[in-house]
PDB file of N, CA and C in Angstrom:
ATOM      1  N   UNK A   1     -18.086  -4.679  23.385  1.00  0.00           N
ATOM      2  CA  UNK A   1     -17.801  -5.694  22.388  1.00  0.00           C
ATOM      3  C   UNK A   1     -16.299  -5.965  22.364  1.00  0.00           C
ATOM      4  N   UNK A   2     -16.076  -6.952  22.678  1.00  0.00           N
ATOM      5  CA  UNK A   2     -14.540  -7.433  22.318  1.00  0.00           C
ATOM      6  C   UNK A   2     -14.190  -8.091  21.416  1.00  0.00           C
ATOM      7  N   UNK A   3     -12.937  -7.179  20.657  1.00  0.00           N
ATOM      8  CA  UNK A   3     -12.713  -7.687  19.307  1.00  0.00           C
ATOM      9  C   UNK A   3     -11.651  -8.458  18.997  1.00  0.00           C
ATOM     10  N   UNK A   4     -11.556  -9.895  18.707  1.00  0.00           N
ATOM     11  CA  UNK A   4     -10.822 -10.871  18.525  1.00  0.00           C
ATOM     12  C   UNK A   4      -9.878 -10.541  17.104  1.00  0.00           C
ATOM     13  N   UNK A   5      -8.601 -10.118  17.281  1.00  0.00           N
ATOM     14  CA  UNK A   5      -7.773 -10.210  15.756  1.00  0.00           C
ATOM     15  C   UNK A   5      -7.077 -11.753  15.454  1.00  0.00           C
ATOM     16  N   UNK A   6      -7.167 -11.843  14.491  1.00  0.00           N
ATOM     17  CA  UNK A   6      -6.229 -12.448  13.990  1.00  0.00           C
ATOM     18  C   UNK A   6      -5.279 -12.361  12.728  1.00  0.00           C
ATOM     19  N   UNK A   7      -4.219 -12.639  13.226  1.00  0.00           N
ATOM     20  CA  UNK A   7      -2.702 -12.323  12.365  1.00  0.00           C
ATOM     21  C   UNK A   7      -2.849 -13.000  11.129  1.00  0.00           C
ATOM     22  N   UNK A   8      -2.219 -12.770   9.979  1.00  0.00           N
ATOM     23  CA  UNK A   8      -1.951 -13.494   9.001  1.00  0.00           C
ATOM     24  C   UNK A   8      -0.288 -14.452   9.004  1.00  0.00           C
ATOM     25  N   UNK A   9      -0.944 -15.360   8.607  1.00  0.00           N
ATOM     26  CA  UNK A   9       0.169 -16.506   8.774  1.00  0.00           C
ATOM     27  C   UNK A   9       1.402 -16.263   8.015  1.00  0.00           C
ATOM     28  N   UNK A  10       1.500 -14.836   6.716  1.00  0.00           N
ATOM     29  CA  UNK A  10       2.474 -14.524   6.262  1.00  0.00           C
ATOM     30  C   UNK A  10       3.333 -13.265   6.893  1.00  0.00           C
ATOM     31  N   UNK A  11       2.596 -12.679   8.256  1.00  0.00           N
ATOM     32  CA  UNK A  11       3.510 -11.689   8.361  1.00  0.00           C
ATOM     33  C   UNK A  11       4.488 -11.744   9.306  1.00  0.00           C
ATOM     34  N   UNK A  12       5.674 -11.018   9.264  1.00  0.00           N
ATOM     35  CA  UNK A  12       7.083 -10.760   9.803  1.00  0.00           C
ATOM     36  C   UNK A  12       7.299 -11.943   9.095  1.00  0.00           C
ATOM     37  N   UNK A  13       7.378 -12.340   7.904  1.00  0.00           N
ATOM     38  CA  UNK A  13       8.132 -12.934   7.697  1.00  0.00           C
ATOM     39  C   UNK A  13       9.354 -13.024   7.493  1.00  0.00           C
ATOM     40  N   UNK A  14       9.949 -11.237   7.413  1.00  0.00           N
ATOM     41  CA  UNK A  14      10.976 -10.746   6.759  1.00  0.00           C
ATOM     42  C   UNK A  14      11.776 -10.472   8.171  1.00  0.00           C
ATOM     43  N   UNK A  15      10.926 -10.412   9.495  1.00  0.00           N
ATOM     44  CA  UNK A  15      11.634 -10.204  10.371  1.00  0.00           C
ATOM     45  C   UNK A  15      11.714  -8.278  10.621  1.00  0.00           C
ATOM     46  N   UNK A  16      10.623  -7.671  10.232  1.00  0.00           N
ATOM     47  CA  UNK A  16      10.181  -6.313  10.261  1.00  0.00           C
ATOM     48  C   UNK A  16       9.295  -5.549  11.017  1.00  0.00           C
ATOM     49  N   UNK A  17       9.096  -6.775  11.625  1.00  0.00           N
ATOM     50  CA  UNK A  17       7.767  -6.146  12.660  1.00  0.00           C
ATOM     51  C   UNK A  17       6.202  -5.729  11.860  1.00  0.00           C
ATOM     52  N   UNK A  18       6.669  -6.060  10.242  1.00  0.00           N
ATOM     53  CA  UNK A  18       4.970  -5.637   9.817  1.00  0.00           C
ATOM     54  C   UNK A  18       4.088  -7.027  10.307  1.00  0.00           C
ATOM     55  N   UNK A  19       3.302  -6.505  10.751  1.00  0.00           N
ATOM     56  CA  UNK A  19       1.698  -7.290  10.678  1.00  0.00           C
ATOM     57  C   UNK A  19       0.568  -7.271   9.950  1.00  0.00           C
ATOM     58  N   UNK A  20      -0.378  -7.922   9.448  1.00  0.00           N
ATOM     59  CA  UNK A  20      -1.705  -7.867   9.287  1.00  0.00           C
ATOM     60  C   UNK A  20      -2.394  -8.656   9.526  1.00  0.00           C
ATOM     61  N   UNK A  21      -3.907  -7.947  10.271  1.00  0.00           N
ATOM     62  CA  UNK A  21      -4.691  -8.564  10.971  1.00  0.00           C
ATOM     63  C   UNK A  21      -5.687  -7.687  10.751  1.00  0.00           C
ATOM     64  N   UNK A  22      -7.045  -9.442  11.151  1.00  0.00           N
ATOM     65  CA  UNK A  22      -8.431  -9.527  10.857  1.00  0.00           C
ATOM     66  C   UNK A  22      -9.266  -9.701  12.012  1.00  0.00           C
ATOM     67  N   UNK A  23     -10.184  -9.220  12.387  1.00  0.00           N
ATOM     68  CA  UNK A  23     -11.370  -9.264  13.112  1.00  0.00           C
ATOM     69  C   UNK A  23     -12.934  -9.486  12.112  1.00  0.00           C
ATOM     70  N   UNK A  24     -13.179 -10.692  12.638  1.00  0.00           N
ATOM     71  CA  UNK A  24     -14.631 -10.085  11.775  1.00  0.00           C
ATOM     72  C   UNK A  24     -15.571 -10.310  12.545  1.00  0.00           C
ATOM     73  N   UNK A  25     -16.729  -9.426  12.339  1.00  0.00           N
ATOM     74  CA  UNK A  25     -18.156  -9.303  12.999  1.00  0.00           C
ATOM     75  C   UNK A  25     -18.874  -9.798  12.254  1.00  0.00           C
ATOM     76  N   UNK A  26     -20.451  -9.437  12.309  1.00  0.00           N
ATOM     77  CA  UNK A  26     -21.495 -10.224  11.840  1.00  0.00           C
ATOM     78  C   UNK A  26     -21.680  -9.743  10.471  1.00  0.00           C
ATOM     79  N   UNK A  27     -21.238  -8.071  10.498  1.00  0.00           N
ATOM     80  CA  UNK A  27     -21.554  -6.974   9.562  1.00  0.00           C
ATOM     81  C   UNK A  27     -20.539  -6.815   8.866  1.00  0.00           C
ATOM     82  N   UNK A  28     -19.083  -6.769   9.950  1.00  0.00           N
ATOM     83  CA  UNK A  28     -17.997  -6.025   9.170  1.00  0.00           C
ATOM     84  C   UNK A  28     -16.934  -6.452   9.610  1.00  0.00           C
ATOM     85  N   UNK A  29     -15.888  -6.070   8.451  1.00  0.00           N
ATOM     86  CA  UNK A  29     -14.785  -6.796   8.832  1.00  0.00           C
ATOM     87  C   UNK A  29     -13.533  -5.623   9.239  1.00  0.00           C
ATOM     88  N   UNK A  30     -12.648  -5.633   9.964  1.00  0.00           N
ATOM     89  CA  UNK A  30     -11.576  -4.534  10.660  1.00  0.00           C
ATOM     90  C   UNK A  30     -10.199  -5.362  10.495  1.00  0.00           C
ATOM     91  N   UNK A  31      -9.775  -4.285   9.445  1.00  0.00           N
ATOM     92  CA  UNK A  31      -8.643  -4.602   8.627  1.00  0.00           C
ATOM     93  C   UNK A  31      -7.547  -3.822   9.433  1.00  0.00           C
ATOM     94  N   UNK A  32      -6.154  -4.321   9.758  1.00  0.00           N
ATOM     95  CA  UNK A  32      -5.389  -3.414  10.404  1.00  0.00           C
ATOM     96  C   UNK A  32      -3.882  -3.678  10.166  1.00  0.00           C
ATOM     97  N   UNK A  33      -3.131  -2.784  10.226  1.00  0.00           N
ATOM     98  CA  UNK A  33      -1.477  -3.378   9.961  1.00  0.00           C
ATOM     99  C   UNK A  33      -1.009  -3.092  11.426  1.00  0.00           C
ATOM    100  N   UNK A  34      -0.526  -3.706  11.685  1.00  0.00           N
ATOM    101  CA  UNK A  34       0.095  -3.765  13.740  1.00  0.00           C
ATOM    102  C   UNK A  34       0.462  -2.334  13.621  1.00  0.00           C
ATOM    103  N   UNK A  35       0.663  -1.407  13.175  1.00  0.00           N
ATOM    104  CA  UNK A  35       1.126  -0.381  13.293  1.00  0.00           C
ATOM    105  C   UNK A  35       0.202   1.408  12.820  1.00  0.00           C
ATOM    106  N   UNK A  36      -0.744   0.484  12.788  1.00  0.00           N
ATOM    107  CA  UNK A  36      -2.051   1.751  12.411  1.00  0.00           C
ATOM    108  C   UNK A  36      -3.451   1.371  12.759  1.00  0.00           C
ATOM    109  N   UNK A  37      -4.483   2.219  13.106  1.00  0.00           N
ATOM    110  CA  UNK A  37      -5.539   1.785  13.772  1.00  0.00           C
ATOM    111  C   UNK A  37      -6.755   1.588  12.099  1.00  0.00           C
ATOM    112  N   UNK A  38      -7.458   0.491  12.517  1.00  0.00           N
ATOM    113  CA  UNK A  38      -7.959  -0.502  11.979  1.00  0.00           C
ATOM    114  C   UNK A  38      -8.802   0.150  10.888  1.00  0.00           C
ATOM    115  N   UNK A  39      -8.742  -0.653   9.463  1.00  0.00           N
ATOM    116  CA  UNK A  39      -9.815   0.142   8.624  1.00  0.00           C
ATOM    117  C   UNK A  39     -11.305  -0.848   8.849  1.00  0.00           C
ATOM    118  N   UNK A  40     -12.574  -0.321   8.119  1.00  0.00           N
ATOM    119  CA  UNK A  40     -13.739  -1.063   8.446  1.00  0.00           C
ATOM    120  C   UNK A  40     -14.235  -1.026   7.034  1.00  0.00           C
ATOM    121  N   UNK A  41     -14.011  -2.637   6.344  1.00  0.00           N
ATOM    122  CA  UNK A  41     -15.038  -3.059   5.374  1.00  0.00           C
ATOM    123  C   UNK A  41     -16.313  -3.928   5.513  1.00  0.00           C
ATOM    124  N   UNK A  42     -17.166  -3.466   5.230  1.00  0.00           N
ATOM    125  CA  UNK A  42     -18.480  -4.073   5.539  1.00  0.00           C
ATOM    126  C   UNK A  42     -18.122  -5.919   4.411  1.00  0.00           C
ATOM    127  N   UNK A  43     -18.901  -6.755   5.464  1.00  0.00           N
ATOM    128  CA  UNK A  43     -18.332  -8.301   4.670  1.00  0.00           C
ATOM    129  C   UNK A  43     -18.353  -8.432   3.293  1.00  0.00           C
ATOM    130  N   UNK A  44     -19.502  -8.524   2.875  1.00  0.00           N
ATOM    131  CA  UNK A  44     -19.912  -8.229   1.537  1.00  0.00           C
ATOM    132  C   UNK A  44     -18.620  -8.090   0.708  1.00  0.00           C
ATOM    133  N   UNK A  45     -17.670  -6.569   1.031  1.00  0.00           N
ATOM    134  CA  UNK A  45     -16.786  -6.570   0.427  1.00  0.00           C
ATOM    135  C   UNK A  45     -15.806  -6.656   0.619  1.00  0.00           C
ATOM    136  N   UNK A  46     -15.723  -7.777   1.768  1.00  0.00           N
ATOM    137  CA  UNK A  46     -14.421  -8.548   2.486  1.00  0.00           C
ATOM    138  C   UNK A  46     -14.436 -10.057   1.507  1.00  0.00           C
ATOM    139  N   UNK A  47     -15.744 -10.343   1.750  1.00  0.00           N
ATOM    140  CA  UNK A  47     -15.768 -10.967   0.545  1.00  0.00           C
ATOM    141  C   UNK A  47     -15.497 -11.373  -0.719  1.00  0.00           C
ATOM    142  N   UNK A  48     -15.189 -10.139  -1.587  1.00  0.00           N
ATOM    143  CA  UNK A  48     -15.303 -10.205  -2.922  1.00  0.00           C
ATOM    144  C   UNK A  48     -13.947  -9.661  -2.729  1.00  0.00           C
ATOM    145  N   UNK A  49     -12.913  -9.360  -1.902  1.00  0.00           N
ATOM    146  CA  UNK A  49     -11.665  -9.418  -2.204  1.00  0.00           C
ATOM    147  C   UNK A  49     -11.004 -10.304  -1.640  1.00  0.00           C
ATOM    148  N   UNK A  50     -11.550 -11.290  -0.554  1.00  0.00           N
ATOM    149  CA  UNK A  50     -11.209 -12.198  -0.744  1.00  0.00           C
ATOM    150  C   UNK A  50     -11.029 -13.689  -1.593  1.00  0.00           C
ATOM    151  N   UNK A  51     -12.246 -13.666  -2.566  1.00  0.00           N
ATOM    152  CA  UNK A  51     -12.555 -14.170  -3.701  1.00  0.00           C
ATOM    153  C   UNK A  51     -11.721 -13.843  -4.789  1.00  0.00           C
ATOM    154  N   UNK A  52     -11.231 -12.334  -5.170  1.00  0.00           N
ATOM    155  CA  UNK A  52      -9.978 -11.988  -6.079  1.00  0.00           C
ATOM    156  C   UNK A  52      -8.688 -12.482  -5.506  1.00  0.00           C
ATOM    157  N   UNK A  53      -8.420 -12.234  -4.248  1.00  0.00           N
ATOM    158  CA  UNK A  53      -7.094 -12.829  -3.743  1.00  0.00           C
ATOM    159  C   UNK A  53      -7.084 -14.719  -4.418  1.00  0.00           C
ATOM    160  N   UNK A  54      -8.176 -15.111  -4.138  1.00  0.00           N
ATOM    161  CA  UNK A  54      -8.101 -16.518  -4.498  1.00  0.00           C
ATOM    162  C   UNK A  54      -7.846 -16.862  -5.943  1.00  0.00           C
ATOM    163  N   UNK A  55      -8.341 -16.074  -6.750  1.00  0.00           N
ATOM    164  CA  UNK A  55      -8.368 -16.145  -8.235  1.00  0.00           C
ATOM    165  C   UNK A  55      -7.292 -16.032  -8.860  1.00  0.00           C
ATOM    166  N   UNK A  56      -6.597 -14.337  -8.015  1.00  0.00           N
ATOM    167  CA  UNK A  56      -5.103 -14.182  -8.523  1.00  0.00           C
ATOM    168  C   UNK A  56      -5.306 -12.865  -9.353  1.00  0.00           C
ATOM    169  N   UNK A  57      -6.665 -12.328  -8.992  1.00  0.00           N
ATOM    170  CA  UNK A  57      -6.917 -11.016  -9.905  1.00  0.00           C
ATOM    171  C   UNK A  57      -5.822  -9.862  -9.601  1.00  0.00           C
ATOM    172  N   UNK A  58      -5.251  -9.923  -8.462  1.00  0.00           N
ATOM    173  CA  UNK A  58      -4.838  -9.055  -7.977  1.00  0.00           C
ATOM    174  C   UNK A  58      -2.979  -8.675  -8.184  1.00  0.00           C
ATOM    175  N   UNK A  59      -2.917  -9.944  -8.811  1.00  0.00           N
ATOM    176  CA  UNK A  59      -1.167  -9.806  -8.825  1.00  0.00           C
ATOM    177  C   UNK A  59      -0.447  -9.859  -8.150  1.00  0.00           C
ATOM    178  N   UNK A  60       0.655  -9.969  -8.452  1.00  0.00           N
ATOM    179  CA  UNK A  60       2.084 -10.078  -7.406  1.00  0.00           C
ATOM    180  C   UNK A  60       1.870  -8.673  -6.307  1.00  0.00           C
ATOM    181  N   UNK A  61       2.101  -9.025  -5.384  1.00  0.00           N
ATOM    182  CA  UNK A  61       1.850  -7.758  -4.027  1.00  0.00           C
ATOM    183  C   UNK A  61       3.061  -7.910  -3.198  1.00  0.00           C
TER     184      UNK A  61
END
């Protein structure tokens, strides 16, 4: 299986070398910062934090 990431359009912005990046499957989604190997949330609850990110539940980060 080959797993396609993709970057978020906000990182290095600072010019730090941080990253974050997304892969998603049918099941699950593989969360990763360029600098550590990948965590695994099942969609469902890729979902529902992506739904708080939208809302703003989550606060200044």
């Amino acid at each position: 299986m080959s797993v396609v990431w993709r970057k978020s359009s906000r990182s290095n912005s600072g010019g730090n070398g941080d990253c974050v990046e997304v892969s998603l499957g049918s099941s699950t989604a593989f969360v990763r910062d360029s600098k550590n190997k990948p965590s695994t949330i099942a969609v469902p609850g890729w979902d529902a934090f992506l739904d708080a990110v939208k809302r703003g539940d989550l606060g200044q980060v």
